[in-house]
Protein backbone atom coordinates (compact mmCIF):
# COMPACT_ATOMS: atom_id res chain seq x y z
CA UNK A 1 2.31 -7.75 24.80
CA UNK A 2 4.28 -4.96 23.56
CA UNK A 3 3.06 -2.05 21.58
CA UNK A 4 5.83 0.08 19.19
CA UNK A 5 5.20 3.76 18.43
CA UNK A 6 6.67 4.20 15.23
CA UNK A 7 6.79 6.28 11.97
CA UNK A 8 7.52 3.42 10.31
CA UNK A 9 4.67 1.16 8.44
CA UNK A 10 3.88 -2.21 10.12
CA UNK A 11 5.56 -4.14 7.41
CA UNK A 12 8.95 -2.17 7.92
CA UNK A 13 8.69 -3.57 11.24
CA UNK A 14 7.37 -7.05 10.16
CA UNK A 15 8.04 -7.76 6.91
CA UNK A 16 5.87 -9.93 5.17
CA UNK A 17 7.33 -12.98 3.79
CA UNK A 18 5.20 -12.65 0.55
CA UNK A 19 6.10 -13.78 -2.54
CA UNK A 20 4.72 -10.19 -4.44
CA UNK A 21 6.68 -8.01 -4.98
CA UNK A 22 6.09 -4.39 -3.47
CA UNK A 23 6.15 -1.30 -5.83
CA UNK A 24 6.00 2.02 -5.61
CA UNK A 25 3.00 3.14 -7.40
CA UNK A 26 1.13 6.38 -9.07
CA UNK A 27 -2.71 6.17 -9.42
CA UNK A 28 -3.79 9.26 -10.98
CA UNK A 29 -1.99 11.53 -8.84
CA UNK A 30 -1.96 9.38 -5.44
CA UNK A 31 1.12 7.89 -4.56
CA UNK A 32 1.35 4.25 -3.05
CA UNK A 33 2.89 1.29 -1.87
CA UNK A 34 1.36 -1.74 -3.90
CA UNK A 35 2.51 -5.44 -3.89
CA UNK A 36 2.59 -6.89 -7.82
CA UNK A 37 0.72 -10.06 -8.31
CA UNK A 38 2.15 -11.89 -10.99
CA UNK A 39 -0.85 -11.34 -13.77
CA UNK A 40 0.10 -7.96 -13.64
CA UNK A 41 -2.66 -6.25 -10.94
CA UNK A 42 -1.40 -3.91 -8.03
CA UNK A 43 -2.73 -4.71 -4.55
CA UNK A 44 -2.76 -1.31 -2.29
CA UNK A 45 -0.47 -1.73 0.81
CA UNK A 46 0.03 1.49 1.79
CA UNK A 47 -1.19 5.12 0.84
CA UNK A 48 1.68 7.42 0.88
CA UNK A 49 -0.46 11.26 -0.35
CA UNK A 50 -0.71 14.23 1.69
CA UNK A 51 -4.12 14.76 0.36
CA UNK A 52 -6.76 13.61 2.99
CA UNK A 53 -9.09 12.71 0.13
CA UNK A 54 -7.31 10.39 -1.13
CA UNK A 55 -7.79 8.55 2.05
CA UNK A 56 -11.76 8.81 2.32
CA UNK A 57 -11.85 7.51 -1.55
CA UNK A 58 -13.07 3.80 -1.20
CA UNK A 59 -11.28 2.56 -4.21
CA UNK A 60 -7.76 3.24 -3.00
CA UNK A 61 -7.89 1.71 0.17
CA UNK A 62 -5.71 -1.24 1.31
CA UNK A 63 -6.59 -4.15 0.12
CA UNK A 64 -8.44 -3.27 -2.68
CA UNK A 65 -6.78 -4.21 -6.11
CA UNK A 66 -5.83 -1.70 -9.34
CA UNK A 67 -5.60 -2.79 -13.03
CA UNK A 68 -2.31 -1.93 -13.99
């Protein structure tokens, strides 16, 4: 087993072979990584704010899925 300390994301290092497509993405005024399904939604990859709220807010965490 190997473990990588990196600044990078995990999928910089292993990219996922996904078919979405991965946007950059502005929900109110928290940046983000999102992949784009194809009826239009935005699933959260990564969160990319400064703001540590943004990160306690359980509607923006990965995973979860935005109307665009």
């Amino acid at each position: 087993m190997t473990i990588i300390y990196t600044p990078l994301s995990e999928y910089d290092v292993f990219p996922d072979e996904s078919t979405m497509e991965m946007v950059y993405h502005e929900h109110g005024d928290c940046p983000m990584m999102c992949r784009k399904g194809q009826d239009g939604k935005k699933q959260i990859v990564q969160i990319l704010s400064t703001d540590p709220s943004h990160f306690l807010d359980p509607s923006l965490q990965p995973g979860q899925w935005l109307d665009s």
